[in-house]
PDB file of N, CA and C in Angstrom:
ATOM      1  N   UNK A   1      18.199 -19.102   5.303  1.00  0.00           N
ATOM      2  CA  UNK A   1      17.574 -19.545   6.525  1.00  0.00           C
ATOM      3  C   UNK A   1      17.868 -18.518   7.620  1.00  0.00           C
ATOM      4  N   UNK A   2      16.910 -18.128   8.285  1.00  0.00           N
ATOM      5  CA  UNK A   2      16.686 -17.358   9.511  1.00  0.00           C
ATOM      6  C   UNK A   2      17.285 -18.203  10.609  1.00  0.00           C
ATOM      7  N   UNK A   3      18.514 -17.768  11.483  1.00  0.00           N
ATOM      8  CA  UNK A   3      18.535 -19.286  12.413  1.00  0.00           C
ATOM      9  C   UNK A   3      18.459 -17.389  13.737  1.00  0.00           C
ATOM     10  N   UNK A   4      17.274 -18.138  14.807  1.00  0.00           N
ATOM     11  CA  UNK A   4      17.153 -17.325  15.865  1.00  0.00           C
ATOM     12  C   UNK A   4      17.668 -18.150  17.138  1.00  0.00           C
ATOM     13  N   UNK A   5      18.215 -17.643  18.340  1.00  0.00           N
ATOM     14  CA  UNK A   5      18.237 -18.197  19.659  1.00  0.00           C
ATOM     15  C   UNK A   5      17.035 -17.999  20.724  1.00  0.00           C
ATOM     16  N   UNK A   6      16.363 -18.906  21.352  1.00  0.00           N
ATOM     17  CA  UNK A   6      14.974 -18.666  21.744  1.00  0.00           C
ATOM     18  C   UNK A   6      15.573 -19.125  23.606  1.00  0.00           C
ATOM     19  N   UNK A   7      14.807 -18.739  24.102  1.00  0.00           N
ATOM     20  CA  UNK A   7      14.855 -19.559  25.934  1.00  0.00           C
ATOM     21  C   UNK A   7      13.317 -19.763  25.822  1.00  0.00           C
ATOM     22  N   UNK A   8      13.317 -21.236  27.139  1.00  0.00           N
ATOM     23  CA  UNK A   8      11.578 -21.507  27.694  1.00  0.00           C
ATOM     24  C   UNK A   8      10.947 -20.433  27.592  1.00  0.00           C
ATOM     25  N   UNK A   9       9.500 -20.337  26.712  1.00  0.00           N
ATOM     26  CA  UNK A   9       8.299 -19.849  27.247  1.00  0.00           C
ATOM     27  C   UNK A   9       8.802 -18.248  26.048  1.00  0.00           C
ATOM     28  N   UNK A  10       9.804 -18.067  25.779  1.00  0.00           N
ATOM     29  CA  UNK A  10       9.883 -17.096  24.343  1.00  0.00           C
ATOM     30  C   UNK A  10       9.130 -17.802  23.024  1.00  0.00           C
ATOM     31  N   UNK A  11       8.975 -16.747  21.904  1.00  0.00           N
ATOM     32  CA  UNK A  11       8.323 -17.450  21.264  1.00  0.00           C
ATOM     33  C   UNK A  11       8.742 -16.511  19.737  1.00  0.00           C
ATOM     34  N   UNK A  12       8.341 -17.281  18.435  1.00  0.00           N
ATOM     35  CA  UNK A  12       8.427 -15.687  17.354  1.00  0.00           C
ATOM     36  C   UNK A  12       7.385 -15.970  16.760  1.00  0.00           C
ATOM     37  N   UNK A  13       6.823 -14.864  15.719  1.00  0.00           N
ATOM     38  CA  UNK A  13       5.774 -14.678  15.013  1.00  0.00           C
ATOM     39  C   UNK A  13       6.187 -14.866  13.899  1.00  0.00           C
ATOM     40  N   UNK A  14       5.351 -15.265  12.885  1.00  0.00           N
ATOM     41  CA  UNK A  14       4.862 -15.606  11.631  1.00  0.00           C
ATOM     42  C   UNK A  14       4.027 -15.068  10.496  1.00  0.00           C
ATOM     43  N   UNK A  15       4.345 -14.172  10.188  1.00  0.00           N
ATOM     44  CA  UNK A  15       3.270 -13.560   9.462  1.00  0.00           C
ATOM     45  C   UNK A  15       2.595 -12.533  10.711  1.00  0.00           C
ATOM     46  N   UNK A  16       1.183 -12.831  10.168  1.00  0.00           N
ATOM     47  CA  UNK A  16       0.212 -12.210  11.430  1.00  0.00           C
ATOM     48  C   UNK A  16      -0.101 -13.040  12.279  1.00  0.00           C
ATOM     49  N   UNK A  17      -0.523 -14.141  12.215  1.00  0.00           N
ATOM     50  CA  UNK A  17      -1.342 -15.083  13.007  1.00  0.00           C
ATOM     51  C   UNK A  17      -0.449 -16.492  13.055  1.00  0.00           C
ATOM     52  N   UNK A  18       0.671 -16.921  12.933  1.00  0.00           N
ATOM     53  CA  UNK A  18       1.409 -17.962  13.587  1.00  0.00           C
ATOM     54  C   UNK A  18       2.628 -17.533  14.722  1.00  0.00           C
ATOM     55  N   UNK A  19       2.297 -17.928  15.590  1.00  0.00           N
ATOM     56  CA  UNK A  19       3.036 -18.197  16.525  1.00  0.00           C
ATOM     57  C   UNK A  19       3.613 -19.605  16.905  1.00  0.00           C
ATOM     58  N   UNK A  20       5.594 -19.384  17.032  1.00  0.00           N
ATOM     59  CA  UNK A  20       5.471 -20.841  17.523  1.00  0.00           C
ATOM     60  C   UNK A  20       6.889 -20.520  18.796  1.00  0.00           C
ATOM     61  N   UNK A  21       6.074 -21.132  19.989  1.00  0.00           N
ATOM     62  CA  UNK A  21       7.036 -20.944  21.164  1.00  0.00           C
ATOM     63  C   UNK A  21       7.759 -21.981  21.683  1.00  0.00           C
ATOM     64  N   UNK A  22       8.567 -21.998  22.471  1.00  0.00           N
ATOM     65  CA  UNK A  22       9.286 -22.774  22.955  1.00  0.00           C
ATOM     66  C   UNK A  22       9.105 -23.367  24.279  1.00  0.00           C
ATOM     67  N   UNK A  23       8.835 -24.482  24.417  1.00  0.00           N
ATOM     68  CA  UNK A  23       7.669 -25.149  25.668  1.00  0.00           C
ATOM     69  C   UNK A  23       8.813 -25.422  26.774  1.00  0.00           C
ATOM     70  N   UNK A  24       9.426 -26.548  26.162  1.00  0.00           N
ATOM     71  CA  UNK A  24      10.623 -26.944  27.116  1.00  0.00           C
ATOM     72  C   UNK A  24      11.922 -27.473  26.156  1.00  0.00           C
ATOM     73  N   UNK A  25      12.926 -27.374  26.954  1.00  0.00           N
ATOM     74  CA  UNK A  25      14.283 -27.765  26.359  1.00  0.00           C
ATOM     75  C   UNK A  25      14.695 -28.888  27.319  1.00  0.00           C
ATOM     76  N   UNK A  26      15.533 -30.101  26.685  1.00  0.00           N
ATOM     77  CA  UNK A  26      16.073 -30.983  27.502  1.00  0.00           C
ATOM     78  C   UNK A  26      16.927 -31.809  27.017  1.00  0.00           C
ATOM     79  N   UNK A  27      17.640 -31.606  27.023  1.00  0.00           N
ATOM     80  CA  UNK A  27      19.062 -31.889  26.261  1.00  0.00           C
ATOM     81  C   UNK A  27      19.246 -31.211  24.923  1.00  0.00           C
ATOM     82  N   UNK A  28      19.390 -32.647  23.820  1.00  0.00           N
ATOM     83  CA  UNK A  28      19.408 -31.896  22.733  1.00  0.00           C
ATOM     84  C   UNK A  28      17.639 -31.554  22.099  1.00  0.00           C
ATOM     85  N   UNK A  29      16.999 -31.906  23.082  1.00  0.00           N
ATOM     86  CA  UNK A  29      15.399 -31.787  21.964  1.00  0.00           C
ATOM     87  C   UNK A  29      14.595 -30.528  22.725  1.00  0.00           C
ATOM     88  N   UNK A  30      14.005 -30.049  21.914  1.00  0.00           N
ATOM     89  CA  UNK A  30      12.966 -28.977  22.241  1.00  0.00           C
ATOM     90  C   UNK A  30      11.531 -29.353  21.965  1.00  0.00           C
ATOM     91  N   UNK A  31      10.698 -28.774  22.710  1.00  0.00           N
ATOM     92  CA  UNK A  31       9.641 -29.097  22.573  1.00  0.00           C
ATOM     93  C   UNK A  31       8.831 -27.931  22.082  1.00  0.00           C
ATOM     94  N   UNK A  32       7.936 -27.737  20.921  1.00  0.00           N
ATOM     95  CA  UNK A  32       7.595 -26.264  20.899  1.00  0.00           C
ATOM     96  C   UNK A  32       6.074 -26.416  20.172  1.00  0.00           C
ATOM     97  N   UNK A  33       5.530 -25.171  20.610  1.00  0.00           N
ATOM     98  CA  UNK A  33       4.082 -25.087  20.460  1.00  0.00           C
ATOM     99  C   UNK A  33       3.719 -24.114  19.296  1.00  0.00           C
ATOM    100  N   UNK A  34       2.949 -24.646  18.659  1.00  0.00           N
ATOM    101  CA  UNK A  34       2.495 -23.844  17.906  1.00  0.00           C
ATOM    102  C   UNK A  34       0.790 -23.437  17.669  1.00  0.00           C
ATOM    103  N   UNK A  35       0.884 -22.037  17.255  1.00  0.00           N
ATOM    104  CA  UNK A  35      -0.470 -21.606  17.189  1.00  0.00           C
ATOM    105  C   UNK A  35      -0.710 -21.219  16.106  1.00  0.00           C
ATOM    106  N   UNK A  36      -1.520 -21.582  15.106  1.00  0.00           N
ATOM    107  CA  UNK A  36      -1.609 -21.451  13.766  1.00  0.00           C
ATOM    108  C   UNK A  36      -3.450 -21.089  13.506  1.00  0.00           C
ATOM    109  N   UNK A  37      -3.809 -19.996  12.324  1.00  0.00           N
ATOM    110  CA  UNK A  37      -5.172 -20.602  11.981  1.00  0.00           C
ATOM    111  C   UNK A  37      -5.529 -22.011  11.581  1.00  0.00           C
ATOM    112  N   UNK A  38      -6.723 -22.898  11.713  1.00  0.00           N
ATOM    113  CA  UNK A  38      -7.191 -23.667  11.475  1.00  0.00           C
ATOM    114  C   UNK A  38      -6.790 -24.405   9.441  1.00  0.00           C
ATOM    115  N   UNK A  39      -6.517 -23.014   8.846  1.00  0.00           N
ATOM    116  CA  UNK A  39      -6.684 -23.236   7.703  1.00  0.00           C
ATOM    117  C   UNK A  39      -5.282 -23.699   7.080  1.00  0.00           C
ATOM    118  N   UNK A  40      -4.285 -23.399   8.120  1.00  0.00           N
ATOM    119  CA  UNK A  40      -2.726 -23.758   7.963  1.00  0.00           C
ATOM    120  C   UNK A  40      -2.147 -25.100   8.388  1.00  0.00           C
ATOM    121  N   UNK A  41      -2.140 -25.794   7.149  1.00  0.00           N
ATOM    122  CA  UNK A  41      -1.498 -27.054   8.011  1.00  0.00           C
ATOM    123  C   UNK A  41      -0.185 -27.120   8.050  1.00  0.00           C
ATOM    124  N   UNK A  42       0.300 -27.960   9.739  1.00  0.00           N
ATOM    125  CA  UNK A  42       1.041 -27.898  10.563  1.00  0.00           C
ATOM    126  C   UNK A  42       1.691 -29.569  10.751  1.00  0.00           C
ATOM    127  N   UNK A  43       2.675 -29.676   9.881  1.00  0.00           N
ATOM    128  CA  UNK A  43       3.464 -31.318   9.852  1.00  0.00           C
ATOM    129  C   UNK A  43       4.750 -30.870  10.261  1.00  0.00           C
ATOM    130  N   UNK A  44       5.192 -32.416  10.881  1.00  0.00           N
ATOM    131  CA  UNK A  44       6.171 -32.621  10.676  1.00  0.00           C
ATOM    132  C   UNK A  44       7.334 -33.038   9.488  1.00  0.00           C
ATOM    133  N   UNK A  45       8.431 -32.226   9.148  1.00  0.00           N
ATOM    134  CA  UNK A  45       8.982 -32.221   7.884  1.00  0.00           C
ATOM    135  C   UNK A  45       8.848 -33.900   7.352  1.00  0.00           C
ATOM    136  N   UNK A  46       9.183 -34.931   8.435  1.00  0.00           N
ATOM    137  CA  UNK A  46       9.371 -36.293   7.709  1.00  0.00           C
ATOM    138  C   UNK A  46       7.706 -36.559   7.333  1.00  0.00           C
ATOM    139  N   UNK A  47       6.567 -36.323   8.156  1.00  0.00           N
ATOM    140  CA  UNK A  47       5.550 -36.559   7.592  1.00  0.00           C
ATOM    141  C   UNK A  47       5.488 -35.832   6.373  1.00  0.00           C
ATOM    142  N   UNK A  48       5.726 -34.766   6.017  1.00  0.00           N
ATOM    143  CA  UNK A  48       4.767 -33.662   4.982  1.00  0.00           C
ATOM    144  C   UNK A  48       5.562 -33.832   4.042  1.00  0.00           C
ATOM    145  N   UNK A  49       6.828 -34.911   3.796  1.00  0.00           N
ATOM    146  CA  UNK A  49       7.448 -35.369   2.601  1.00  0.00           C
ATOM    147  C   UNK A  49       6.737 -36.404   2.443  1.00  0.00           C
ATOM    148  N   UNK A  50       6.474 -37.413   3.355  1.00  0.00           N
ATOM    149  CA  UNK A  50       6.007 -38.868   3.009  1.00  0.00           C
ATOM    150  C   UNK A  50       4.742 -38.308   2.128  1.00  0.00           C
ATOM    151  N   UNK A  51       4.071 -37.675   2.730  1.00  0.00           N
ATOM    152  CA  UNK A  51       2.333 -37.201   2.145  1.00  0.00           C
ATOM    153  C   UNK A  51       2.961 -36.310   0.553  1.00  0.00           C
ATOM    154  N   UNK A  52       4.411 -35.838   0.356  1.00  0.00           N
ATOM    155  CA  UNK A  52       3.956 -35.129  -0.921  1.00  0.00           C
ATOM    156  C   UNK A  52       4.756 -36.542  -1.751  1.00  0.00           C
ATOM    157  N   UNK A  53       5.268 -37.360  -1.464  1.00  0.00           N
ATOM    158  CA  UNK A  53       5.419 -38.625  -1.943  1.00  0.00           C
ATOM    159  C   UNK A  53       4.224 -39.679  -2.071  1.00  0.00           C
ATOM    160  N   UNK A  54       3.629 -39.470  -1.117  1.00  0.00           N
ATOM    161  CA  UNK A  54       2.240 -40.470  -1.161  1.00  0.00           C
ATOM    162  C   UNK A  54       1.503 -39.830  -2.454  1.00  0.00           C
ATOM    163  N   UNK A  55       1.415 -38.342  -2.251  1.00  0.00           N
ATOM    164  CA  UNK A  55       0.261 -37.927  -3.617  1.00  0.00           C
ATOM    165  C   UNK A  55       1.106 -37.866  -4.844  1.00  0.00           C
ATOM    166  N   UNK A  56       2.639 -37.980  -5.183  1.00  0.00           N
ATOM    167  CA  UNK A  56       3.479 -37.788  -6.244  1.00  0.00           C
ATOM    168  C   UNK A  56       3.142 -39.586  -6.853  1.00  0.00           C
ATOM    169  N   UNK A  57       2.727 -40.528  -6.344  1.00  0.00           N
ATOM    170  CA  UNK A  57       2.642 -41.627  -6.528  1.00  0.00           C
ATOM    171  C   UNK A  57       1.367 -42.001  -7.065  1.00  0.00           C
ATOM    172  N   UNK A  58       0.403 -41.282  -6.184  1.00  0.00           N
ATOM    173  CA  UNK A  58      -0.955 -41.431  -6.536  1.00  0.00           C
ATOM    174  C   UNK A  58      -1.445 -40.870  -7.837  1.00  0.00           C
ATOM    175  N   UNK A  59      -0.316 -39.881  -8.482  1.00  0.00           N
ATOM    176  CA  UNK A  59      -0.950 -39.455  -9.244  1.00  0.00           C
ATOM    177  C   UNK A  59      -0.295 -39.615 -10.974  1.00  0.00           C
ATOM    178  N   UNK A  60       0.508 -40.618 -10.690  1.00  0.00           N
ATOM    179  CA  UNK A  60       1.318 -41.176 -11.955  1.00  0.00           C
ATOM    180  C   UNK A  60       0.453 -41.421 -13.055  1.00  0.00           C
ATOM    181  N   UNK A  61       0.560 -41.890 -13.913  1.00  0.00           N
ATOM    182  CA  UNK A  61      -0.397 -42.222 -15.307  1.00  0.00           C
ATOM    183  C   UNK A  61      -0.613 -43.501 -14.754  1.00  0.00           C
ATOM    184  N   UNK A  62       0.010 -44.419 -14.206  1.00  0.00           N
ATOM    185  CA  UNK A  62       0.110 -46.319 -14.401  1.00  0.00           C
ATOM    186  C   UNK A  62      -1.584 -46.117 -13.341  1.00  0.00           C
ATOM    187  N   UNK A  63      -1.599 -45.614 -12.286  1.00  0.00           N
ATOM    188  CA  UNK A  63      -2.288 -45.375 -10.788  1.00  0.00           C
ATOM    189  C   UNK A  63      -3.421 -44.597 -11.768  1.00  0.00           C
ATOM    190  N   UNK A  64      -3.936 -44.055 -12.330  1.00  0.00           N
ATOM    191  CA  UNK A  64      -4.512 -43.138 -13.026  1.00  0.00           C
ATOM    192  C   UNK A  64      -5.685 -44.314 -13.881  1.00  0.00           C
ATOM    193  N   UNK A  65      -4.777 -45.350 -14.525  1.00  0.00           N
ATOM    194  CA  UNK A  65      -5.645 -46.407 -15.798  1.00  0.00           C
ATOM    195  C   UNK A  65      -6.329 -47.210 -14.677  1.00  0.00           C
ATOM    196  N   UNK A  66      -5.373 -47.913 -13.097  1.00  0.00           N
ATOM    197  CA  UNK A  66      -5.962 -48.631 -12.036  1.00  0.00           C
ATOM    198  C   UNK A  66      -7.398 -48.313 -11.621  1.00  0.00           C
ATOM    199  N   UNK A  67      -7.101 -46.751 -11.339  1.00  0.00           N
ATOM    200  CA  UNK A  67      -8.294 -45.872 -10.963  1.00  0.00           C
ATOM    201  C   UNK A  67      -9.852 -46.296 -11.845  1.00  0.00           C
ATOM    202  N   UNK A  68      -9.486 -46.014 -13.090  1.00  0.00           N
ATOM    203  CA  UNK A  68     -10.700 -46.208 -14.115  1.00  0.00           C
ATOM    204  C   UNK A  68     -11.071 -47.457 -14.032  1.00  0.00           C
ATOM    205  N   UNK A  69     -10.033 -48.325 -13.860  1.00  0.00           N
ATOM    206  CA  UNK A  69     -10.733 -49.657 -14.301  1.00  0.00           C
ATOM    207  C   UNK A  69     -11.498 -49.917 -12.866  1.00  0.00           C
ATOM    208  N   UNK A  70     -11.294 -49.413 -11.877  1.00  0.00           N
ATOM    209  CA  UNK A  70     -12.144 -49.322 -10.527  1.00  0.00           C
ATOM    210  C   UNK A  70     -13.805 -48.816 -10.884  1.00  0.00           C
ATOM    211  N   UNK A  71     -13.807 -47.790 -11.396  1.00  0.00           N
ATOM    212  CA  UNK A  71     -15.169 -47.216 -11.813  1.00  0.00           C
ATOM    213  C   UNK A  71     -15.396 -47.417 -12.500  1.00  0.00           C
TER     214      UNK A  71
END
């Protein structure tokens, strides 16, 4: 892990085309912006586990026979 120190309104790059800056600080939380292409999706870690849990579920064998007997 890369750990950097940032102040308001600094920011780092990503590749070529992500940027993510630092909006405001206030206590312990930061607030930060990001600029990404359209084609990059951009979650939050607790969401983008729930969603690879939501599709790890969806795609079991039991969820799979449910499916068919639907169509």
């Amino acid at each position: 892990m890369l750990a950097l120190s940032r102040k308001k309104d600094e920011a780092i790059i990503i590749g070529n085309d992500i940027e993510i800056k630092i909006i405001e600080v206030k206590g312990e939380q930061v607030k930060l912006g990001i600029t990404a292409p359209k084609s990059v999706p951009v979650y939050r870690k607790e969401v983008y586990l729930q969603i690879k849990q939501d599709n790890k579920e969806a795609s079991a064998a039991g969820n799979l026979e449910e499916l068919k007997k639907l169509l």
